[in-house]
N, C-alpha and C. Protein backbone atom coordinates (compact mmCIF):
# COMPACT_ATOMS: atom_id res chain seq x y z
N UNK A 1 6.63 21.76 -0.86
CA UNK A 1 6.52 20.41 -1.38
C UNK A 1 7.29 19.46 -0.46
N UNK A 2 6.73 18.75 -0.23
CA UNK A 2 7.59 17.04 0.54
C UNK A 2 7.20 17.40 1.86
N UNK A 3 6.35 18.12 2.32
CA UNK A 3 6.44 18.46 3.87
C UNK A 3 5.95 17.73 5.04
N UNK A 4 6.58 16.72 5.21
CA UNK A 4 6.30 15.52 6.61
C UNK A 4 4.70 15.87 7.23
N UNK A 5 4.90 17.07 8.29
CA UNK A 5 3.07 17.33 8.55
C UNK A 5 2.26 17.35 7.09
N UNK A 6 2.97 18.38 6.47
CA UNK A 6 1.70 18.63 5.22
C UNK A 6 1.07 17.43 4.48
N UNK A 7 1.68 16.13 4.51
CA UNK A 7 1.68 15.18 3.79
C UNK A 7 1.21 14.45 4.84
N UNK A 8 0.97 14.02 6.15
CA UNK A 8 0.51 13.79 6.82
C UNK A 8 -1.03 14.32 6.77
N UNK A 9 -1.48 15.69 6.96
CA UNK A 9 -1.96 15.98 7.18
C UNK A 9 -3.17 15.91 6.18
N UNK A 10 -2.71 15.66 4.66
CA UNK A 10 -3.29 15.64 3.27
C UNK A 10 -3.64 13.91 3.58
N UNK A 11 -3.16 12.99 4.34
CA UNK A 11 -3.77 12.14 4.49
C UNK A 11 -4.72 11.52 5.69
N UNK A 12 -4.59 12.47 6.22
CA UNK A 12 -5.69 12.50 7.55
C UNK A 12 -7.04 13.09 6.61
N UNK A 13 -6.80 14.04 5.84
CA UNK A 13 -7.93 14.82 5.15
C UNK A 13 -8.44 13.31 4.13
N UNK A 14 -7.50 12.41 3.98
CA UNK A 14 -7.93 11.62 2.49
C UNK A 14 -8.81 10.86 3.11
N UNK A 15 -8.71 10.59 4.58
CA UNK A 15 -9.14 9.23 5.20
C UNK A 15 -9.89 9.67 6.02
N UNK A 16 -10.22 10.67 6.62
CA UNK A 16 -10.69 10.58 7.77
C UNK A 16 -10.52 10.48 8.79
N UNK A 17 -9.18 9.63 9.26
CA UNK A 17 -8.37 9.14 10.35
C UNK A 17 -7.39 10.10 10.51
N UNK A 18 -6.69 9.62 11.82
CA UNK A 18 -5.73 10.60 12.47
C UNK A 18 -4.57 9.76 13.42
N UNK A 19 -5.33 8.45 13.64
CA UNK A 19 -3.69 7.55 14.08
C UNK A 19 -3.37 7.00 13.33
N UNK A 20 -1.63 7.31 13.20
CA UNK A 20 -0.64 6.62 12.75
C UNK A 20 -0.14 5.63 13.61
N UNK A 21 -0.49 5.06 14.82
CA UNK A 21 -0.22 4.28 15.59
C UNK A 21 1.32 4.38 16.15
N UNK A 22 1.94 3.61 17.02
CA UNK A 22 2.72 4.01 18.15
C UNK A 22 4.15 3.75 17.11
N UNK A 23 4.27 3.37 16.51
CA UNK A 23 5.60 3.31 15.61
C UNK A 23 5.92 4.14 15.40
N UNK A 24 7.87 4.67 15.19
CA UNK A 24 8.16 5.69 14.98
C UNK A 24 8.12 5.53 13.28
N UNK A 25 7.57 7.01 13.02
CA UNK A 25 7.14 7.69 11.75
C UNK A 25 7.98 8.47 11.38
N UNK A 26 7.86 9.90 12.42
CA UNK A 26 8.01 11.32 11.81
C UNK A 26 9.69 11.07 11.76
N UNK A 27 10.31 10.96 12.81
CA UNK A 27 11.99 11.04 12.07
C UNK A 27 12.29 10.30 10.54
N UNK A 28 11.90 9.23 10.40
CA UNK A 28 12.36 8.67 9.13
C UNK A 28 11.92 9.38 7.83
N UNK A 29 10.31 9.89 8.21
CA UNK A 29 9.53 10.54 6.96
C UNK A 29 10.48 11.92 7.05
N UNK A 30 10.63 12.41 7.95
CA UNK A 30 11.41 13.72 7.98
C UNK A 30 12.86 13.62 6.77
N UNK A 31 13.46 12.54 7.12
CA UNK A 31 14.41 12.38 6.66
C UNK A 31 14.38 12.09 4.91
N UNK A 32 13.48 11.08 4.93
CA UNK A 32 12.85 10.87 3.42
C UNK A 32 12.40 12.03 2.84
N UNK A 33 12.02 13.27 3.16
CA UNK A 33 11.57 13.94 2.51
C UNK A 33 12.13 14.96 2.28
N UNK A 34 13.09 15.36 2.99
CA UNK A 34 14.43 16.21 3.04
C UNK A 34 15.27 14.97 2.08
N UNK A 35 15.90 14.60 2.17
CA UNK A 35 16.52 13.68 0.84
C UNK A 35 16.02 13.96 -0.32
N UNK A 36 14.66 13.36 -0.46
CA UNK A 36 14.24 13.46 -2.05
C UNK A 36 14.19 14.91 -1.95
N UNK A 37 13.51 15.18 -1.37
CA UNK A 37 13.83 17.49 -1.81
C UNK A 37 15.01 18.25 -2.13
N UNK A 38 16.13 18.03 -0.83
CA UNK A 38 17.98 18.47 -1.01
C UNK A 38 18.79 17.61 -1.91
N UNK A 39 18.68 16.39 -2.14
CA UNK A 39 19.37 15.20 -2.71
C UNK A 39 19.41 14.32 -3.64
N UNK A 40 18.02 14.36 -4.04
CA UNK A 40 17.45 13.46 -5.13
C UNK A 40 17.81 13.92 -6.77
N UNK A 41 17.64 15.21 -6.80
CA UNK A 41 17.92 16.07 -7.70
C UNK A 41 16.81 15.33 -8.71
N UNK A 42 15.67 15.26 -8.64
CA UNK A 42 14.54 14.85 -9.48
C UNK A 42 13.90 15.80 -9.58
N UNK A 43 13.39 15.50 -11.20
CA UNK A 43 12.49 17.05 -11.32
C UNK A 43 11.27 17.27 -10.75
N UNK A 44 10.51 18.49 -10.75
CA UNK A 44 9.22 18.85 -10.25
C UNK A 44 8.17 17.76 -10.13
N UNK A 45 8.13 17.04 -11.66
CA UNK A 45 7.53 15.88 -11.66
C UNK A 45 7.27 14.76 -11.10
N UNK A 46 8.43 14.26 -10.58
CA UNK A 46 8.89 13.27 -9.99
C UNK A 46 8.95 13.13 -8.62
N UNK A 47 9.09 14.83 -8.35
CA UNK A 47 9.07 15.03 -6.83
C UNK A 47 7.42 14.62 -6.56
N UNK A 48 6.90 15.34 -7.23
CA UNK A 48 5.19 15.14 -7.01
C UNK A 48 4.31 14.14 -7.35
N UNK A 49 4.86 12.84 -7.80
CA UNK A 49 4.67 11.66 -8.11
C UNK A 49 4.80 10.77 -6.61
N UNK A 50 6.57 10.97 -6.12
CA UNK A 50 6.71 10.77 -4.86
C UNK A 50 6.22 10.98 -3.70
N UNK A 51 5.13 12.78 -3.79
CA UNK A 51 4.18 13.21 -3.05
C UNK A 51 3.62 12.41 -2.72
N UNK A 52 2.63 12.01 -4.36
CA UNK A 52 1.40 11.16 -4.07
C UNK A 52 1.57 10.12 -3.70
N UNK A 53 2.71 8.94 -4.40
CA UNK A 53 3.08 8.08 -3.37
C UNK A 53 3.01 7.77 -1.49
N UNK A 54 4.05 8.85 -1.03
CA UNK A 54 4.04 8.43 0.51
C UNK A 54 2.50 9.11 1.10
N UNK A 55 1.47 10.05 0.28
CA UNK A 55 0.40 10.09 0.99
C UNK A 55 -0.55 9.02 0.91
N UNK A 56 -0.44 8.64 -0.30
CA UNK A 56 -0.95 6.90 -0.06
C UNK A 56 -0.22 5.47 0.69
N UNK A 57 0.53 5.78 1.12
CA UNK A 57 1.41 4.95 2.19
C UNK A 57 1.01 5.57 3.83
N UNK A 58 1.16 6.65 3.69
CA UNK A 58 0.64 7.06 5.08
C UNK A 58 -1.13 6.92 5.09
N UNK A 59 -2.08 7.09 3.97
CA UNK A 59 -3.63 6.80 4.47
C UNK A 59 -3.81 5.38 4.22
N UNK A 60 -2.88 4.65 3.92
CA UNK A 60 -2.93 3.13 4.23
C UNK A 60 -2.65 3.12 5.45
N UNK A 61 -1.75 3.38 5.78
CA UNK A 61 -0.68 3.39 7.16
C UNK A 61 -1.99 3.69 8.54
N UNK A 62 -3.11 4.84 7.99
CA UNK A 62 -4.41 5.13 8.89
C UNK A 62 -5.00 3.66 9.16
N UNK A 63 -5.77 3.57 7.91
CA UNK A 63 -6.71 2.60 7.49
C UNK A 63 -6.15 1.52 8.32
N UNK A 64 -4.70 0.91 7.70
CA UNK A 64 -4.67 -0.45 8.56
C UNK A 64 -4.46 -0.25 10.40
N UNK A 65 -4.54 0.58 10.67
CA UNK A 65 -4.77 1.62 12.49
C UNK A 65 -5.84 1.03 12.65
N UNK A 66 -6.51 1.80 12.38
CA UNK A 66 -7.79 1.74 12.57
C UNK A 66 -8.57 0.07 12.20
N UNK A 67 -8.41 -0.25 11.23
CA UNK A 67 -8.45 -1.89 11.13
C UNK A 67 -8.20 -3.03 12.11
N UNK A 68 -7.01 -2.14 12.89
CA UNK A 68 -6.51 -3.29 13.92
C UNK A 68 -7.65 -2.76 15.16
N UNK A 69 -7.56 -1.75 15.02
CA UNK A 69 -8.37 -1.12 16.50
C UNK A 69 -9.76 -1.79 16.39
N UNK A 70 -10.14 -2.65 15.47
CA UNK A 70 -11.59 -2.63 15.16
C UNK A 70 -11.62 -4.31 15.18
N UNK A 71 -10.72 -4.80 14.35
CA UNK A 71 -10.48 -6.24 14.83
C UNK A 71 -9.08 -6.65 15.11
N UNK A 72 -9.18 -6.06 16.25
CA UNK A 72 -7.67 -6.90 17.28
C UNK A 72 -7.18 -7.96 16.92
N UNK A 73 -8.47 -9.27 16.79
CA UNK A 73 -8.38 -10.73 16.56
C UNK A 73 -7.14 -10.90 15.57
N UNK A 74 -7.30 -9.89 14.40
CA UNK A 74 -6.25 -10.30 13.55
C UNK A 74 -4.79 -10.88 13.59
N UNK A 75 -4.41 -9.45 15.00
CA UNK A 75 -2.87 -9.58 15.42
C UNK A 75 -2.95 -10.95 15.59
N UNK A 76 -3.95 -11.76 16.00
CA UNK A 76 -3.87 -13.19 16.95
C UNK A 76 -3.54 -14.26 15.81
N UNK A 77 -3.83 -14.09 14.22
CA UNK A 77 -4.07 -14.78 13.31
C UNK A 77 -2.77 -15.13 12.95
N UNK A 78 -2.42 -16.94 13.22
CA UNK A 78 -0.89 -17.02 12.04
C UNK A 78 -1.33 -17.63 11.25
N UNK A 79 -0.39 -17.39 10.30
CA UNK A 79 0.24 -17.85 8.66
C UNK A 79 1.09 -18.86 9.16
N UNK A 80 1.15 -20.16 8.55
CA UNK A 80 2.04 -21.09 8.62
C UNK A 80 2.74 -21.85 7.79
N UNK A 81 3.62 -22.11 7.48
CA UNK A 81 4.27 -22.05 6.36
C UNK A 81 4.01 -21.59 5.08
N UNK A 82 3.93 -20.47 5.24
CA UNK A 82 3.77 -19.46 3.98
C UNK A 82 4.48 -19.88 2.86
N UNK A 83 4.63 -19.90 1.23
CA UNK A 83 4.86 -19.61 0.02
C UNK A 83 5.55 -18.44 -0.99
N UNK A 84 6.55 -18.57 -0.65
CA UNK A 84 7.02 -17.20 -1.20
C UNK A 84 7.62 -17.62 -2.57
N UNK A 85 7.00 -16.42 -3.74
CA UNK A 85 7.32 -16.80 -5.14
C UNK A 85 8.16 -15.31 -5.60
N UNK A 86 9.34 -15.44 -5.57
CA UNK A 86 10.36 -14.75 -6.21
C UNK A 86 10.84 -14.37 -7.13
N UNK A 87 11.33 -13.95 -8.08
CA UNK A 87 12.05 -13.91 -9.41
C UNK A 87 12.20 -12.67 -9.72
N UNK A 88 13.03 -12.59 -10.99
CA UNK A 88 13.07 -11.78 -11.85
C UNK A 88 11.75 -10.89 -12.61
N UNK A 89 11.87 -10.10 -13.01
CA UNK A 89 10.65 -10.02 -13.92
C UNK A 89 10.79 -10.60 -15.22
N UNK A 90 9.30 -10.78 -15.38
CA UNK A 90 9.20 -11.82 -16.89
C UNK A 90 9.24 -12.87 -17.30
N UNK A 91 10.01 -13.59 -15.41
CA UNK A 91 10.19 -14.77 -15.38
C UNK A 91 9.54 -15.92 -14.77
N UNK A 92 8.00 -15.91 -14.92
CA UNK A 92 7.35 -16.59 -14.94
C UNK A 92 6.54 -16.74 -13.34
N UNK A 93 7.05 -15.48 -12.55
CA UNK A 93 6.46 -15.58 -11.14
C UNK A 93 5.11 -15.46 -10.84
N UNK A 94 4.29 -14.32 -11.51
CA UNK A 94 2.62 -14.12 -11.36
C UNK A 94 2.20 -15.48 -12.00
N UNK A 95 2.63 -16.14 -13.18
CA UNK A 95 1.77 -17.49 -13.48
C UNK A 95 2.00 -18.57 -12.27
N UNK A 96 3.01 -19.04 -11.52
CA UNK A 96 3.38 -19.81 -11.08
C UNK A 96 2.61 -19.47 -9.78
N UNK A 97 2.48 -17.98 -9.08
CA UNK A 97 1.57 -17.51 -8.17
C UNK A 97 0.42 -17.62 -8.43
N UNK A 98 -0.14 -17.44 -9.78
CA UNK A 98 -1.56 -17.92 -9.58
C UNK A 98 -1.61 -19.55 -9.61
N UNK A 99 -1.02 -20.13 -10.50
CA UNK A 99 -1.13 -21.70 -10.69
C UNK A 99 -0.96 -22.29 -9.07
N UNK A 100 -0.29 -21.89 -8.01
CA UNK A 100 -0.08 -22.31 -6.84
C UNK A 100 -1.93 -21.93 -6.04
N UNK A 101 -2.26 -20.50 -6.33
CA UNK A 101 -3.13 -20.59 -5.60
C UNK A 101 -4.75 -20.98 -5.98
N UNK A 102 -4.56 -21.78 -7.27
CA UNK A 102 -5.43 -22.86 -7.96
C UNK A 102 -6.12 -23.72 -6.70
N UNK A 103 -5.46 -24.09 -6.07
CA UNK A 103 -5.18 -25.13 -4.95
C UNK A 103 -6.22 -24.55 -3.28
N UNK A 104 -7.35 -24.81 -3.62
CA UNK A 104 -8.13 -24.07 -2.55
C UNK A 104 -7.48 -24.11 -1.03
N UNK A 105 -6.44 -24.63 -0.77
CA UNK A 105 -5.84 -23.77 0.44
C UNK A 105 -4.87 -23.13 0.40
N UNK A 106 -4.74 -22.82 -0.35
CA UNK A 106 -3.61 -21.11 -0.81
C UNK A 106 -4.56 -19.86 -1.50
N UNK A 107 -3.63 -19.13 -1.01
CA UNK A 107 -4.19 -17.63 -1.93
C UNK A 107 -3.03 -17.46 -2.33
N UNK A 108 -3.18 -16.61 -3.12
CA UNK A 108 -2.28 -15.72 -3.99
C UNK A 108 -2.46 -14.21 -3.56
N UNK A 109 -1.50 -13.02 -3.22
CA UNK A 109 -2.26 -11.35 -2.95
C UNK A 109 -2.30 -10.87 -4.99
N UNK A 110 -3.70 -10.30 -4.73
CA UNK A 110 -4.18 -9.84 -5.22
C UNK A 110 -3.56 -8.35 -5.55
N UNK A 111 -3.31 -8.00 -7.12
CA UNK A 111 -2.60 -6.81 -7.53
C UNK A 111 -3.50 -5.44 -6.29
N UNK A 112 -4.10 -5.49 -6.60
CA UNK A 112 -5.57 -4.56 -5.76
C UNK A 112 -5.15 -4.36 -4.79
N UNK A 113 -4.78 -5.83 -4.18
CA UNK A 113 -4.77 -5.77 -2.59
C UNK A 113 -3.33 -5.22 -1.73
N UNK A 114 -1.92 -5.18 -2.95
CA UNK A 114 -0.94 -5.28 -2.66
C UNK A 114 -0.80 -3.73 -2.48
N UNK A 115 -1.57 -2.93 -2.58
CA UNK A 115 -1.34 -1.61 -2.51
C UNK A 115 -2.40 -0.74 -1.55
N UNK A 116 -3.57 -1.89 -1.49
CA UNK A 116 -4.08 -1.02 -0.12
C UNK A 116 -4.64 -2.39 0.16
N UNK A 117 -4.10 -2.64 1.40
CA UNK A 117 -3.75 -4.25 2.16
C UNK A 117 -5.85 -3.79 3.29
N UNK A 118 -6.00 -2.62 3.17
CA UNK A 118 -7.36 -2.52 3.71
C UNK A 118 -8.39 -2.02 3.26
N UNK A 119 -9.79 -2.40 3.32
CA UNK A 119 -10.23 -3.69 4.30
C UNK A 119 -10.04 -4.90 3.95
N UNK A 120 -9.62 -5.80 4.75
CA UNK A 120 -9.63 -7.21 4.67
C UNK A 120 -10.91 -7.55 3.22
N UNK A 121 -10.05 -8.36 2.43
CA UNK A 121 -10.98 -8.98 1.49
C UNK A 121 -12.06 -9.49 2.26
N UNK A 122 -13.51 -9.61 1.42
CA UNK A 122 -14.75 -9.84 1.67
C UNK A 122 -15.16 -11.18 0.88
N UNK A 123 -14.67 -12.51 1.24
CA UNK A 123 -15.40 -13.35 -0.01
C UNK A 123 -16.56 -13.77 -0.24
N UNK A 124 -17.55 -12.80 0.38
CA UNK A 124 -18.53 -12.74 -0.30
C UNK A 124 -19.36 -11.91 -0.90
N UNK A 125 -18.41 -10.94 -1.05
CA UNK A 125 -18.03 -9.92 -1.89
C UNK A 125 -17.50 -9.54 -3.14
N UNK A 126 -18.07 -9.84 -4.05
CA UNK A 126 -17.21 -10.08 -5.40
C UNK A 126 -16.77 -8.81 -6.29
N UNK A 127 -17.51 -7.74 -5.54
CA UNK A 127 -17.11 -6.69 -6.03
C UNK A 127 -16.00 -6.03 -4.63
N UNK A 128 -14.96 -5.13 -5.39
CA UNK A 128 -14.43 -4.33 -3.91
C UNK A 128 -13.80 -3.03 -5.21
N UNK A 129 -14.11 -1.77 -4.13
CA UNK A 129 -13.30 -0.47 -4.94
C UNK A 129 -11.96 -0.76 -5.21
N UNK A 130 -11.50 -1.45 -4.70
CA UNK A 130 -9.87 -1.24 -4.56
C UNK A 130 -9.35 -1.65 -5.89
N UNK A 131 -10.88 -2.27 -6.55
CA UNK A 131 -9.91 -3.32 -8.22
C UNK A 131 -10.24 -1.75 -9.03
N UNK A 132 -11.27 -1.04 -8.94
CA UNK A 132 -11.45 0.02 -9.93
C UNK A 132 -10.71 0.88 -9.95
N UNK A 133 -10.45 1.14 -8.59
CA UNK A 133 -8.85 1.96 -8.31
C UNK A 133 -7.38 1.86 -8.68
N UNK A 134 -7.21 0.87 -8.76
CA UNK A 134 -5.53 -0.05 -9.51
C UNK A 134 -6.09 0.37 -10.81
N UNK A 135 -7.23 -0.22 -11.57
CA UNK A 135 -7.07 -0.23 -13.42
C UNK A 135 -6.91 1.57 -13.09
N UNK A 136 -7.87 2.43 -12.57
CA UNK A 136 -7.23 3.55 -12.75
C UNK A 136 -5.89 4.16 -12.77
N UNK A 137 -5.21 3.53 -11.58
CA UNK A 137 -3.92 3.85 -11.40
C UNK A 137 -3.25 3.32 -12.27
N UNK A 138 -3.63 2.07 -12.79
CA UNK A 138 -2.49 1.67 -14.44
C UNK A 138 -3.08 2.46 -15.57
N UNK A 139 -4.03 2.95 -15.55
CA UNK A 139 -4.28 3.67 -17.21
C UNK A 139 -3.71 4.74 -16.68
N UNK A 140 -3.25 5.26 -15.26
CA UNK A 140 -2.80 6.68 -15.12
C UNK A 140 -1.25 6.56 -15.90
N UNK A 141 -0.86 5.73 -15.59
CA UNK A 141 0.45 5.39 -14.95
C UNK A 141 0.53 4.94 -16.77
N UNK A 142 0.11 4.45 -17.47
CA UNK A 142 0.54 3.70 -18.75
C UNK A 142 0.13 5.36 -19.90
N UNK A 143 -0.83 6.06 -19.27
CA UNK A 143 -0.59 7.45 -20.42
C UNK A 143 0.29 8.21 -19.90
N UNK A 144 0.87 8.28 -18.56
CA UNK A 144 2.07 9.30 -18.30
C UNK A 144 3.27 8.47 -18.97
């Protein structure tokens, strides 16, 4: 369990892909995963929750690779004075994030999108997997 290649490798199998691109990875994941295994002292459960976690961080980690390899242009794209909405929880930040991006030259990120940042939204696309995937992952996540 927690094994840097193996977990790697379970996400090369998820995706299809195989670059993680030129950033260093393997020492830190090494380290993260030896921690939560020797150190964490979390149970079986929790360890394997954390599994599934960083293998969906690493076949994001593919996806947005491969994304860039496909449209470069992006790197070229700025954001300019960006909007950042902060707080507490409960305290009124998702209303105030959507009420801001009311305003057709703002967006707001999308719950969907905040967890797999790829492919680039489609707006003319009104459907995308990524929303059927989150309600799954909250009905997972709200009966455990």
């Amino acid at each position: 369990m927690l094994d840097p290649r193996t977990l790697k490798q379970q996400a090369i199998d998820l995706t299809g892909l195989d670059d993680f691109g030129d950033e260093p990875l393997d020492d830190g994941l090494t380290i993260f995963c030896d921690s939560l295994r020797l150190e964490s002292n979390l149970p079986q459960s929790r360890l394997r929750q954390a599994e599934t976690s960083i293998i969906a961080s690493l076949s994001e980690r593919l996806r947005i690779e491969a994304c860039l390899k496909q449209h470069p242009s992006i790197l070229e794209e700025r954001i300019t004075s960006p909007i950042f909405v902060i707080g507490l929880p409960r305290s009124g930040t998702t209303a105030l994030s959507q009420f801001l991006s009311e305003d057709p030259q703002m967006r707001s990120i999308r719950r969907w999108e905040s967890t797999q940042v790829t492919p680039p939204p489609d707006a003319h696309n009104k459907f995308d997997p990524r929303i059927e995937e989150t309600s799954r992952a909250f009905a997972a996540r709200d009966a455990a």
